[in-house]
N, C-alpha and C. Protein backbone atom coordinates (compact mmCIF):
# COMPACT_ATOMS: atom_id res chain seq x y z
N UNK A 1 0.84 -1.19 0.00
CA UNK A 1 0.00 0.00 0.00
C UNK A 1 0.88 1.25 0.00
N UNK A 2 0.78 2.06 -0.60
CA UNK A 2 1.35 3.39 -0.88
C UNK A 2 0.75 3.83 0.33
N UNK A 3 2.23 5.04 1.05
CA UNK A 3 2.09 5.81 1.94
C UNK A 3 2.79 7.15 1.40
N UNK A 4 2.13 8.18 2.34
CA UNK A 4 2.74 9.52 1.60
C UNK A 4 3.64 10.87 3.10
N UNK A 5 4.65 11.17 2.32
CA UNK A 5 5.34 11.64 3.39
C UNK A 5 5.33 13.13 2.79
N UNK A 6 5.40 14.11 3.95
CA UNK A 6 5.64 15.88 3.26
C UNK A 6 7.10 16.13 3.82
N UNK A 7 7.47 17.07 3.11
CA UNK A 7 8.93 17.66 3.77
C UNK A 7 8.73 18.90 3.30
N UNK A 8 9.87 19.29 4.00
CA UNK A 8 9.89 21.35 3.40
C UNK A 8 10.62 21.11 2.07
N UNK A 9 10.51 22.29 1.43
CA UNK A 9 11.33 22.49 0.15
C UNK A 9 12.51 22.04 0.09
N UNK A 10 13.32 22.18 1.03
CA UNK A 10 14.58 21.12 1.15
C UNK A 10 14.92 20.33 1.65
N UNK A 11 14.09 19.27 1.74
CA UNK A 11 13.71 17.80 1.79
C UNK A 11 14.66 17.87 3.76
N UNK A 12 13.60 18.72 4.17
CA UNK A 12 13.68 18.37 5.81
C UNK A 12 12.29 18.51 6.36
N UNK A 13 12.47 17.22 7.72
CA UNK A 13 11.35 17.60 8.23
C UNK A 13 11.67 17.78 9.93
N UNK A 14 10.59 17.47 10.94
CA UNK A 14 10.68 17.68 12.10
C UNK A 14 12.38 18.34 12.52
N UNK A 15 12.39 19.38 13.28
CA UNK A 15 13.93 19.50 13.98
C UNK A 15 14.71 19.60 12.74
N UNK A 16 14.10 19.81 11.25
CA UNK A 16 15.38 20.24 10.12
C UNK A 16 16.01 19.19 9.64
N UNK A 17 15.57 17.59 10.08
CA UNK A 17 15.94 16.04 9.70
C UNK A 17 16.01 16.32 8.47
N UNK A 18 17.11 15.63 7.91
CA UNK A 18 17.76 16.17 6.82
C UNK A 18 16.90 14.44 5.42
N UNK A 19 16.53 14.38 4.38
CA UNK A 19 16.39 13.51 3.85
C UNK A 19 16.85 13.41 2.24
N UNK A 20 17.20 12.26 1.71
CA UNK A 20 17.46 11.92 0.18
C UNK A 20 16.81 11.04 -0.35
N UNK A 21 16.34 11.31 -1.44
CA UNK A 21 15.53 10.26 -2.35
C UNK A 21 16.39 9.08 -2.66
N UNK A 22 15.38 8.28 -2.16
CA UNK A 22 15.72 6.72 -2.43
C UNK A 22 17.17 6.22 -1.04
N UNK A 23 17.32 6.99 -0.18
CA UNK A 23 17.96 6.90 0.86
C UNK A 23 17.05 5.88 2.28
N UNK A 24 17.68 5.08 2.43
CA UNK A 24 16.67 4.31 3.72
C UNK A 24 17.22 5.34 5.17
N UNK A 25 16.25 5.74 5.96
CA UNK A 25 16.12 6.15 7.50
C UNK A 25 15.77 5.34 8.13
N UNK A 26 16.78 5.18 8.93
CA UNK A 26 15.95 4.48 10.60
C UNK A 26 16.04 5.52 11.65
N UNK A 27 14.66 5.27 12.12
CA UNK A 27 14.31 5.22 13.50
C UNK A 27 15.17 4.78 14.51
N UNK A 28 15.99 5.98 15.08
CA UNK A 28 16.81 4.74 16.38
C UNK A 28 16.10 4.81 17.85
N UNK A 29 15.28 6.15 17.92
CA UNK A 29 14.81 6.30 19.30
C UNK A 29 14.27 5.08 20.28
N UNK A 30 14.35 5.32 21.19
CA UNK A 30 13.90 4.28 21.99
C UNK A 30 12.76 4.12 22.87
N UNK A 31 12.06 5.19 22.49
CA UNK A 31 10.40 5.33 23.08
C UNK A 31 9.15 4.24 22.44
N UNK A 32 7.98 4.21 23.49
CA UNK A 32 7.25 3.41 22.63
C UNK A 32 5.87 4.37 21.74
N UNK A 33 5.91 5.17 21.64
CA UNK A 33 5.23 6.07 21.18
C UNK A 33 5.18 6.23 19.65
N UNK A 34 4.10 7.14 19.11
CA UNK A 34 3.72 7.01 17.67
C UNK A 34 4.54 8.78 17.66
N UNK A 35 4.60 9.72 18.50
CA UNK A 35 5.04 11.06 18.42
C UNK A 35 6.39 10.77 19.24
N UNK A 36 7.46 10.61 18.99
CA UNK A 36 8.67 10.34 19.23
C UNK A 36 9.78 10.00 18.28
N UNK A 37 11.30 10.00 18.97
CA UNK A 37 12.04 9.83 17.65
C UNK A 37 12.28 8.23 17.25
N UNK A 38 10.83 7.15 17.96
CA UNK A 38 11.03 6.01 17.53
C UNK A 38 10.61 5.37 16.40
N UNK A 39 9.77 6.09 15.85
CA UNK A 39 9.13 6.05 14.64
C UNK A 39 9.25 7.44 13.74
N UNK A 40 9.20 6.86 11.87
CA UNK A 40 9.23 7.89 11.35
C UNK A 40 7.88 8.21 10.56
N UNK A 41 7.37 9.14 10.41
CA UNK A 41 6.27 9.54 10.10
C UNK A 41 4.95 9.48 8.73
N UNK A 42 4.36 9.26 8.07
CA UNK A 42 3.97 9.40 6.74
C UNK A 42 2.52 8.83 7.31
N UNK A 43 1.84 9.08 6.05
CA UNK A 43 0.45 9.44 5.72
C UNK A 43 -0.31 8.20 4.75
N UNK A 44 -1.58 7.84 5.17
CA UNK A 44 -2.01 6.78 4.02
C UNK A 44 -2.48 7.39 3.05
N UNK A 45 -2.78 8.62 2.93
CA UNK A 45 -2.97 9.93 1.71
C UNK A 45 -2.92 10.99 1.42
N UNK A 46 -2.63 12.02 0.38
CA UNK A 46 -2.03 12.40 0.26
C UNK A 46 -3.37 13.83 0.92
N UNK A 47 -4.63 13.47 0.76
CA UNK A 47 -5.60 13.93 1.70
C UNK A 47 -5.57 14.28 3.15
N UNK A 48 -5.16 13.45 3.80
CA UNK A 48 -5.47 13.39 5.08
C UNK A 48 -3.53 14.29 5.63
N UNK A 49 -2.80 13.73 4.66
CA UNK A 49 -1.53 14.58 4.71
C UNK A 49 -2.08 16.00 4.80
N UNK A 50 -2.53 16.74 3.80
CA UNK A 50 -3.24 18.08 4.09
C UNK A 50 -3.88 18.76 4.79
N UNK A 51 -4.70 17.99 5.35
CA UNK A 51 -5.58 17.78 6.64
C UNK A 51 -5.08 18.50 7.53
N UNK A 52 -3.97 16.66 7.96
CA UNK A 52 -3.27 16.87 9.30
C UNK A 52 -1.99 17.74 9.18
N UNK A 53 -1.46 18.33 8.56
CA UNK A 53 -0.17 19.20 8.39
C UNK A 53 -0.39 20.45 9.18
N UNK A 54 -0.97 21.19 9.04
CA UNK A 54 -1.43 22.20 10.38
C UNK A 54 -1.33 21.89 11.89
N UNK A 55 -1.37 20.88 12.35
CA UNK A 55 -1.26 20.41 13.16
C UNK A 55 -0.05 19.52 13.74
N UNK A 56 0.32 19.07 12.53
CA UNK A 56 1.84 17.96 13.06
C UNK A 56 3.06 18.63 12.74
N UNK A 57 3.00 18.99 10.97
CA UNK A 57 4.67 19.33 10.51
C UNK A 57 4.36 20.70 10.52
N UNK A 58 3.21 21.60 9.99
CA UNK A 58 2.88 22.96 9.53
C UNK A 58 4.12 23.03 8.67
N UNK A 59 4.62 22.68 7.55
CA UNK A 59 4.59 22.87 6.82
C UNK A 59 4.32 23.98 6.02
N UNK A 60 4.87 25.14 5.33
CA UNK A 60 4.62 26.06 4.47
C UNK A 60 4.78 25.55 3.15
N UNK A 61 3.90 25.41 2.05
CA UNK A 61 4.40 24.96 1.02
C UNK A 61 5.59 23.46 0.85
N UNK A 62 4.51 22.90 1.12
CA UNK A 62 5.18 21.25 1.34
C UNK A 62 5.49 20.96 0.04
N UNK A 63 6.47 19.72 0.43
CA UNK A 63 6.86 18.54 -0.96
C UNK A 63 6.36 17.52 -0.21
N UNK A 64 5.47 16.26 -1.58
CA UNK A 64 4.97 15.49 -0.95
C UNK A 64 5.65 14.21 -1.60
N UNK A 65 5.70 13.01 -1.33
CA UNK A 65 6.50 11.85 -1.60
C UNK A 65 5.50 10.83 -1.53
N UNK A 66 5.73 10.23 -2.62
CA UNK A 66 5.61 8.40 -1.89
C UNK A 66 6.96 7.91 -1.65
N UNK A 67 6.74 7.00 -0.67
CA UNK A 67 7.25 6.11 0.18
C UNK A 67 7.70 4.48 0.48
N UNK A 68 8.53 4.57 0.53
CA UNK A 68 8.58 3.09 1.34
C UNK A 68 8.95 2.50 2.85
N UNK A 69 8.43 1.75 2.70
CA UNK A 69 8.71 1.54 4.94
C UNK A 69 9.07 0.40 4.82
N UNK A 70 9.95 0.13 5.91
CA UNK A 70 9.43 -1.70 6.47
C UNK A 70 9.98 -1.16 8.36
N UNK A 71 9.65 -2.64 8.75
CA UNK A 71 9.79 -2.39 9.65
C UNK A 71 8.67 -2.41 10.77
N UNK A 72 8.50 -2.33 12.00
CA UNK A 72 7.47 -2.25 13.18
C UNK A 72 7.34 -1.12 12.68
N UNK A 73 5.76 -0.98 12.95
CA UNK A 73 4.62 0.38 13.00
C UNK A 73 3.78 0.52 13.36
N UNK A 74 3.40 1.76 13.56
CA UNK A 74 2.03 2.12 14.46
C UNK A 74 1.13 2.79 13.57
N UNK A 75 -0.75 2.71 14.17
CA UNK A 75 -1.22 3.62 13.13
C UNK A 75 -1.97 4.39 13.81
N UNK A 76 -2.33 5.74 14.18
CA UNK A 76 -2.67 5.99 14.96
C UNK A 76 -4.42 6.50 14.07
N UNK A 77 -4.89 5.65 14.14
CA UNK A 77 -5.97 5.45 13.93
C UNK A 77 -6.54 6.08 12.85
N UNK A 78 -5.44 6.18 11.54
CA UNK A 78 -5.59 6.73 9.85
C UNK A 78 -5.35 8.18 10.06
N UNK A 79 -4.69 8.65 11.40
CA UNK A 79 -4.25 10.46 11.29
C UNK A 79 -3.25 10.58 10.77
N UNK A 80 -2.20 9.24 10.93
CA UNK A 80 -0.71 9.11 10.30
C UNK A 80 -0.15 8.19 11.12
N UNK A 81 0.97 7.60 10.14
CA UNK A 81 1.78 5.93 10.89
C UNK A 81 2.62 6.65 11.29
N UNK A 82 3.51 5.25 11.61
CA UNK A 82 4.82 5.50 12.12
C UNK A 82 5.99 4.20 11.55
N UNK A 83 6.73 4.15 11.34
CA UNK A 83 7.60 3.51 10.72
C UNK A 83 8.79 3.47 11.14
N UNK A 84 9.32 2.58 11.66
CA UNK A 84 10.87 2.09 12.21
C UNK A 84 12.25 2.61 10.83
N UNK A 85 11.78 2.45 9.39
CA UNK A 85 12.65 2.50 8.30
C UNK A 85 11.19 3.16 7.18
N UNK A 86 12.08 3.90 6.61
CA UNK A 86 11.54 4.93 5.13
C UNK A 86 12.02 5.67 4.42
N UNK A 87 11.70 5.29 3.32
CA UNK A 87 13.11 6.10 2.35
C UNK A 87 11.77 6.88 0.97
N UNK A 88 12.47 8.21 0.84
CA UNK A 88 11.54 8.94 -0.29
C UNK A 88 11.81 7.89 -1.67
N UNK A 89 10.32 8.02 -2.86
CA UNK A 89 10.46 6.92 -3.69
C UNK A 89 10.33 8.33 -4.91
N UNK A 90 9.36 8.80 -4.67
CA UNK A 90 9.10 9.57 -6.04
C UNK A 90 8.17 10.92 -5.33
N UNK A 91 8.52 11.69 -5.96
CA UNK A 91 7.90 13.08 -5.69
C UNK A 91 6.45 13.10 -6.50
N UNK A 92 5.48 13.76 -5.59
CA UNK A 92 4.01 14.30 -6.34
C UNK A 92 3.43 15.13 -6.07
N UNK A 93 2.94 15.07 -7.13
CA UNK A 93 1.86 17.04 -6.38
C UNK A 93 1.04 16.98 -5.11
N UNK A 94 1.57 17.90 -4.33
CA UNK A 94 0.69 18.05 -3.19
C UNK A 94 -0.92 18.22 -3.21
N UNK A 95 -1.89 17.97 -2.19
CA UNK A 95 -2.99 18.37 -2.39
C UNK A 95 -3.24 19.53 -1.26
N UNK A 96 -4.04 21.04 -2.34
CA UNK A 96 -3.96 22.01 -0.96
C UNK A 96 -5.65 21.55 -1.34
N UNK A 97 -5.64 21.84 0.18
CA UNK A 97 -7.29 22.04 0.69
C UNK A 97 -7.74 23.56 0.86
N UNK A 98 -8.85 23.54 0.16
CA UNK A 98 -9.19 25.02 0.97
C UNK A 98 -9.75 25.65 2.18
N UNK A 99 -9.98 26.27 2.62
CA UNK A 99 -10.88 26.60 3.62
C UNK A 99 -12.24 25.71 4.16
N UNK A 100 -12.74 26.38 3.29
CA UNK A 100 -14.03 25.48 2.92
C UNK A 100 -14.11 23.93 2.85
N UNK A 101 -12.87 23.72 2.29
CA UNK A 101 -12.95 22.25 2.38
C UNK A 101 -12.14 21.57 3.99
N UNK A 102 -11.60 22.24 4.25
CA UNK A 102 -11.45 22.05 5.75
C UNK A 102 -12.66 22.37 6.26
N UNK A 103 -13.33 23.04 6.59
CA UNK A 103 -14.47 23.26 7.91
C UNK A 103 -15.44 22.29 7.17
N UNK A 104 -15.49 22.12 6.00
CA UNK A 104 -16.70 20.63 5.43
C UNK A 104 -16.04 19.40 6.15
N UNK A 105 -15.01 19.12 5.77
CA UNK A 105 -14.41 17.89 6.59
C UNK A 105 -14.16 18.26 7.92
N UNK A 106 -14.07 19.05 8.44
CA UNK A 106 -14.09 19.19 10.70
C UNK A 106 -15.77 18.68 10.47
N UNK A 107 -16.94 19.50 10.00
CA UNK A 107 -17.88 18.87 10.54
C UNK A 107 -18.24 17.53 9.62
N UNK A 108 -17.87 16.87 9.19
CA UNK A 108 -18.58 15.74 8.82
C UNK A 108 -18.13 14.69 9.03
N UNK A 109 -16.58 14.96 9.99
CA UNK A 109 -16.14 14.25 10.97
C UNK A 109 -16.66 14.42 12.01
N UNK A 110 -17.28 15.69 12.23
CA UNK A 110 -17.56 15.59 13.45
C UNK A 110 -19.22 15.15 13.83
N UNK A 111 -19.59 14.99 12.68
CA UNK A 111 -21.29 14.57 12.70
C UNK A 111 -20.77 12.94 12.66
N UNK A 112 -20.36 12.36 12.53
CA UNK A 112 -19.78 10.58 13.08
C UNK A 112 -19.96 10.52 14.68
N UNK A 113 -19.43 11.23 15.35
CA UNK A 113 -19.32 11.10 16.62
C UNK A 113 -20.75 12.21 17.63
N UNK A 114 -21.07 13.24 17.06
CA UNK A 114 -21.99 14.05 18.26
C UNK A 114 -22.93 13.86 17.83
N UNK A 115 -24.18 13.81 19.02
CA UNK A 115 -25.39 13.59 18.84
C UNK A 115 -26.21 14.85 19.15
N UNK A 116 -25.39 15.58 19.84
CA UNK A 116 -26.08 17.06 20.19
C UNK A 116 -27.02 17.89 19.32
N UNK A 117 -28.31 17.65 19.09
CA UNK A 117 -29.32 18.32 17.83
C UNK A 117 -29.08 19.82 17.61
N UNK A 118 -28.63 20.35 18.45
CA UNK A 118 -28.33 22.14 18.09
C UNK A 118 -27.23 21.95 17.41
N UNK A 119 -25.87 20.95 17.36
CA UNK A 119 -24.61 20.98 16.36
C UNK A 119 -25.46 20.05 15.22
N UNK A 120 -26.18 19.10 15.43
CA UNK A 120 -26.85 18.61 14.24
C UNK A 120 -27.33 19.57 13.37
N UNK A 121 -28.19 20.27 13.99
CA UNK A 121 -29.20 21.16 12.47
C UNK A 121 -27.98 21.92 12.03
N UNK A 122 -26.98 22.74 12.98
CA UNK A 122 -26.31 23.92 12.40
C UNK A 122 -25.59 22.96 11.36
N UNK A 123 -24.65 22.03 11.43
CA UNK A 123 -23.88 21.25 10.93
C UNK A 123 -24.77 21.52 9.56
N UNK A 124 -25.83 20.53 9.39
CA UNK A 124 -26.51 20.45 8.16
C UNK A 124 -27.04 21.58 7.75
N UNK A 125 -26.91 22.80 8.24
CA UNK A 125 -27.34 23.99 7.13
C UNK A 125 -26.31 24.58 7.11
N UNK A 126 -25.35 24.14 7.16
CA UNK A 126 -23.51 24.98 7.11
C UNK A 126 -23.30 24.09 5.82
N UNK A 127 -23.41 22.63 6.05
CA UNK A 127 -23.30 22.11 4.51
C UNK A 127 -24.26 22.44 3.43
N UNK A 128 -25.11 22.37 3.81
CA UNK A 128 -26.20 23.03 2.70
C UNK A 128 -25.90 24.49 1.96
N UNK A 129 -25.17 25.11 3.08
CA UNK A 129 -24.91 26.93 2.89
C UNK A 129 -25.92 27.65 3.49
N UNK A 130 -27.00 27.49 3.76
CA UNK A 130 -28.15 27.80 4.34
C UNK A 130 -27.70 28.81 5.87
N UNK A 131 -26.52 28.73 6.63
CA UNK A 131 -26.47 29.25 7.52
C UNK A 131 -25.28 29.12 7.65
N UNK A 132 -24.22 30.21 7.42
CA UNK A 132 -22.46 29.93 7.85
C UNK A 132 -22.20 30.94 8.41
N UNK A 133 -23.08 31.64 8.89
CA UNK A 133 -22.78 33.27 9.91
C UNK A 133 -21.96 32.17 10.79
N UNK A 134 -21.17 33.42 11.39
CA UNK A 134 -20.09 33.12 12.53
C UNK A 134 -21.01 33.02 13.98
N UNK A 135 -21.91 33.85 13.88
CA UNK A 135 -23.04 33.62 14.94
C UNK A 135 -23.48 31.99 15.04
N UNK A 136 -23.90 32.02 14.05
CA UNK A 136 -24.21 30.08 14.32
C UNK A 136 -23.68 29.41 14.70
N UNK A 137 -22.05 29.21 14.19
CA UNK A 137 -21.05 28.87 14.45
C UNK A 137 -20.67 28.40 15.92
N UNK A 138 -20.50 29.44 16.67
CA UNK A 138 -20.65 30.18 17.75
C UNK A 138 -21.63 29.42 18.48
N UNK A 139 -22.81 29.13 18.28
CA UNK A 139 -24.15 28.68 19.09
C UNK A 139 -24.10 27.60 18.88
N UNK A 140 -23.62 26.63 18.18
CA UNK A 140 -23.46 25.38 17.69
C UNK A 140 -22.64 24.99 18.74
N UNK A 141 -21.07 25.93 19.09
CA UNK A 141 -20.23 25.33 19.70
C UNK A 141 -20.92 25.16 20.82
N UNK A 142 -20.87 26.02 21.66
CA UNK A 142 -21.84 26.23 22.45
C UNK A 142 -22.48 25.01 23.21
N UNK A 143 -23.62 24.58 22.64
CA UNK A 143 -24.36 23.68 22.46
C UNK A 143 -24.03 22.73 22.56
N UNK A 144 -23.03 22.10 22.13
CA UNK A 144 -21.99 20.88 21.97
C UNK A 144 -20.65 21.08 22.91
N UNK A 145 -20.18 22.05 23.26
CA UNK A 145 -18.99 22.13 24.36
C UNK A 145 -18.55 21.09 24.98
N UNK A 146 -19.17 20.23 25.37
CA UNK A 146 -18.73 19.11 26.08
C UNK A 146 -18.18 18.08 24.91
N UNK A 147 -18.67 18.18 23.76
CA UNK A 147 -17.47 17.47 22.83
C UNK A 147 -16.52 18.57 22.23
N UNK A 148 -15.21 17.70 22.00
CA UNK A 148 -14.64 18.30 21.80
C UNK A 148 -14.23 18.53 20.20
N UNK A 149 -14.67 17.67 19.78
CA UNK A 149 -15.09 17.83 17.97
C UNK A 149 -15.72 18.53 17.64
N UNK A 150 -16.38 18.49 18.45
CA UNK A 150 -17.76 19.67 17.81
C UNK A 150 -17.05 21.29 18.45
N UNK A 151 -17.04 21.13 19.31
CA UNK A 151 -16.18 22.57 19.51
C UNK A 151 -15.15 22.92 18.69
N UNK A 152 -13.86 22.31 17.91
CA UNK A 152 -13.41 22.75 17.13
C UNK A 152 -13.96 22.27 15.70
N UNK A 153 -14.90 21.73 15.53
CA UNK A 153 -15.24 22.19 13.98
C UNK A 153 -16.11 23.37 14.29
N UNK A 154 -17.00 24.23 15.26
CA UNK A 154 -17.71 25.22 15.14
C UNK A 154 -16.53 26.35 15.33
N UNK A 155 -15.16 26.38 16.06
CA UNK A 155 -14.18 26.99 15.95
C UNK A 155 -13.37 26.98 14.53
N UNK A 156 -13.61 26.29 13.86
CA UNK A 156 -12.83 26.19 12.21
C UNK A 156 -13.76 27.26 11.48
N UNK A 157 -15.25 26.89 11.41
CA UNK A 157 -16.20 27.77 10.61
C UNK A 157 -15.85 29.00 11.35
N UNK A 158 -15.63 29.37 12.20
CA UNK A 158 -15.66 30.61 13.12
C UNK A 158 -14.69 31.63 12.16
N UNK A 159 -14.10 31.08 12.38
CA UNK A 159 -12.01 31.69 11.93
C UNK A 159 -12.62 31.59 10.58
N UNK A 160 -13.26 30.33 9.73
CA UNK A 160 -13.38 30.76 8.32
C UNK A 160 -14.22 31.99 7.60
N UNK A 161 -15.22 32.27 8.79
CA UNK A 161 -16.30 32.97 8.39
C UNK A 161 -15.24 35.04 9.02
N UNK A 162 -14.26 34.50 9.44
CA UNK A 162 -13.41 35.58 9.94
C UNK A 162 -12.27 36.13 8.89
N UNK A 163 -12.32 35.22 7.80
CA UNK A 163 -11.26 34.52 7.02
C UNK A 163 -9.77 34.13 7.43
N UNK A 164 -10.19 33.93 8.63
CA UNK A 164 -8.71 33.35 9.35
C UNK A 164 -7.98 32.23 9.11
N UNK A 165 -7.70 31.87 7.72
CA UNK A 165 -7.33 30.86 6.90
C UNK A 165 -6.88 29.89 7.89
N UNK A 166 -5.62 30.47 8.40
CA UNK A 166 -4.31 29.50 9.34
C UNK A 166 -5.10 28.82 10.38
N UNK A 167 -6.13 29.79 10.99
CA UNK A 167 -6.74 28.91 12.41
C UNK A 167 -7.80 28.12 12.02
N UNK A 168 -8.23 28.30 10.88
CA UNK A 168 -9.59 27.19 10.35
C UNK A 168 -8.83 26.46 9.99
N UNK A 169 -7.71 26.52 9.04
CA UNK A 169 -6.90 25.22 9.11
C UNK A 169 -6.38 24.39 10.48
N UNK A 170 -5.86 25.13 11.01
CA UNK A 170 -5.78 24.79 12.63
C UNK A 170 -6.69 23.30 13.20
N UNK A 171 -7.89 24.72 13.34
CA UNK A 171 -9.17 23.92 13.93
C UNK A 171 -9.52 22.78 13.09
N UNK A 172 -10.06 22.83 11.66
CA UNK A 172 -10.19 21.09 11.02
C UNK A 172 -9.20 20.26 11.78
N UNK A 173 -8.07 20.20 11.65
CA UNK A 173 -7.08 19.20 11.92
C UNK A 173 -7.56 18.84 13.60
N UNK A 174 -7.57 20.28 14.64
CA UNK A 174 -8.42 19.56 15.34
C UNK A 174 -9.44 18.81 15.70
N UNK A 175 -10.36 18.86 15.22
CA UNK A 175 -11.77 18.81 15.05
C UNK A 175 -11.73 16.86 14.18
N UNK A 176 -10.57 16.65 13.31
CA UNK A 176 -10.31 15.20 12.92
C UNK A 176 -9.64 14.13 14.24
N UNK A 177 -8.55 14.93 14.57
CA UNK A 177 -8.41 14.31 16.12
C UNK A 177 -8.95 14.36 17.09
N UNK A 178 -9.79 15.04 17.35
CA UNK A 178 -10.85 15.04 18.50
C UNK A 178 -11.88 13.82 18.25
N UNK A 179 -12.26 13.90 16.91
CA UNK A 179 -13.43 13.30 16.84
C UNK A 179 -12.81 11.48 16.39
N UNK A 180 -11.59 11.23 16.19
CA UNK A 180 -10.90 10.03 15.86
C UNK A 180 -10.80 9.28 17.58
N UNK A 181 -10.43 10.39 17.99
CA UNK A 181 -10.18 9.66 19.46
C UNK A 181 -11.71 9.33 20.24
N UNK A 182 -12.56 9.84 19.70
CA UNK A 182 -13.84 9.44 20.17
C UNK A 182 -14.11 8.42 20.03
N UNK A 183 -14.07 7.94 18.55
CA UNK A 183 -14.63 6.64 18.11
C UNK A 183 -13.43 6.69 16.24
N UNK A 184 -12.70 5.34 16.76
CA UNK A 184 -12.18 4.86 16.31
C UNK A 184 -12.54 4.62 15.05
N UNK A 185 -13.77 4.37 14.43
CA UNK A 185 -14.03 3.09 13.21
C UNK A 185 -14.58 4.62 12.26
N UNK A 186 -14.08 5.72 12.41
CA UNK A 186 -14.64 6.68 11.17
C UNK A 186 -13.46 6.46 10.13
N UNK A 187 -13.96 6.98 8.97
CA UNK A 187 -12.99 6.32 7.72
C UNK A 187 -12.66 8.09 7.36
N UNK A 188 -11.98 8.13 8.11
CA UNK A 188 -10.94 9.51 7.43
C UNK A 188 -10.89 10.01 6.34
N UNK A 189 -10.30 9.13 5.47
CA UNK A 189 -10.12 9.12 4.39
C UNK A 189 -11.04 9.42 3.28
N UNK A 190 -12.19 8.65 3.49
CA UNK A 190 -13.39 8.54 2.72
C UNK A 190 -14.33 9.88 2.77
N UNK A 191 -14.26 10.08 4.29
CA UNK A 191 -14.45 11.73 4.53
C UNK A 191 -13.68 12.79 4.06
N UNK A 192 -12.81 12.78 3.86
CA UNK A 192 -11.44 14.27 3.35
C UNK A 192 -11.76 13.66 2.01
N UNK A 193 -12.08 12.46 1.35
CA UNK A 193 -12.45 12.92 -0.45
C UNK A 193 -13.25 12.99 -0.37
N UNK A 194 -14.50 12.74 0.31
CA UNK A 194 -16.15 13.02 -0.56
C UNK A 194 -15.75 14.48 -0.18
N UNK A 195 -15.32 15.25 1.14
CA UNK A 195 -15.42 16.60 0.86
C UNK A 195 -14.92 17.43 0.00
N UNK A 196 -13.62 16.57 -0.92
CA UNK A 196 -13.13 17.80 -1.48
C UNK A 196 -13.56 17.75 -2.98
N UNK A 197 -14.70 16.60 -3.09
CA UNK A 197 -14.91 15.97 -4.73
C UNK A 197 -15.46 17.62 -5.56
C-alpha cells in the first residue's frame, strides 16, 4: 500500500531532519510512542496529509512523496503511521485544501461522533450553505462544548467565516483528532475525499 510523506522544500522535516531520495532512515529512538524519535512519520494519503499538516509538521508549502517503509509500526488510527525504516520513492503534487474544504471535513467528521441536535441542524445547514454566519457557528459550539469535535469544527467555521485561513486550518485538523479519538471506526479518508470531490 502506498504511503505519503511531506517535507519542506529542502527535503527536511521535524527538527530540520535532513532527507534523500531513495535513501533508507531508521528510526533509532527508543520510546514506545507514535510522536517520538522512535518512529518515522507518513500518511495513508495524500488527503489526510493536508488535513493533518497544520497540526503535526505545519509545513509552508510542502513537498509530498511516496514512500517506502518496512519495519514495526504504528497507526494511529488513519491520522498518520509510524515507521521504524523509510526512504523517499518519487515526488508528487501536493494536495492544498481550501478553507471550505477544511471546515466541510471538521464537521462531517464531526457529525460521526456528536449527537447534540443544536450541532446537528447547524452542521446540516452549514453544509447546505443555508447558515455559515459566525453567529451560528458560535451557538453550535456552544451547544456541543462538552465534545470536543464539535467545539473545534464550530471553531474552524468561526475563523473561516473571519477569514482566518491559518486557524480554520488549525481547527479542522483539530476537530479530525478530537473526533478520531472518540470513536475509532470513522474512515478519514473517505471523509477528506467526498469533501473535497
Amino acid at each position: 500500500m502506498k504511503r505519503y510523506k511531506l517535507t519542506t522544500q529542502d527535503l527536511t522535516t521535524y527538527k530540520g531532519f535532513p532527507w534523500e531520495v531513495f535513501e533508507w532512515v531508521k528510526a533509532t529512538g527508543a520510546a514506545r510512542g507514535l510522536c517520538s524519535d522512535a518512529y518515522l512519520h507518513c500518511y495513508d494519503s495524500l488527503e489526510v496529509a493536508a488535513l493533518m499538516n497544520p497540526i503535526h509538521a505545519n509545513f509552508n508549502n510542502p513537498r509530498a512523496w511516496i514512500v517506502e517503509t518496512r519495519g514495526r509500526s504504528l497507526n494511529d488510527n488513519g491520522l498518520k503511521r509510524g515507521y521504524k525504516e523509510m526512504r523517499l520513492i518519487r515526488e508528487v503534487e501536493p494536495i492544498a485544501l481550501t478553507t471550505e474544504q477544511r471546515v466541510k471535513i471538521a464537521i462531517l467528521i464531526t457529525l460521526e461522533v456528536c449527537v447534540a441536535k443544536n450541532f446537528i441542524t447547524w452542521a446540516k445547514d452549514w453544509l447546505s450553505g443555508k447558515d455559515r454566519s459566525k453567529a451560528a457557528a458560535r451557538a453550535a459550539r456552544a451547544a456541543a462544548r462538552v465534545m470536543v469535535a464539535a467545539d473545534a469544527a464550530g471553531r474552524a467555521a468561526e475563523a473561516a467565516a473571519d477569514a482566518d485561513w491559518e486557524a480554520a486550518a488549525d481547527w479542522a485538523a483539530e476537530a479530525a483528532f478530537a473526533a478520531k479519538a472518540e470513536a475509532k471506526h470513522i474512515d478519514i479518508q473517505s471523509i477528506v475525499r467526498e469533501a473535497i470531490k
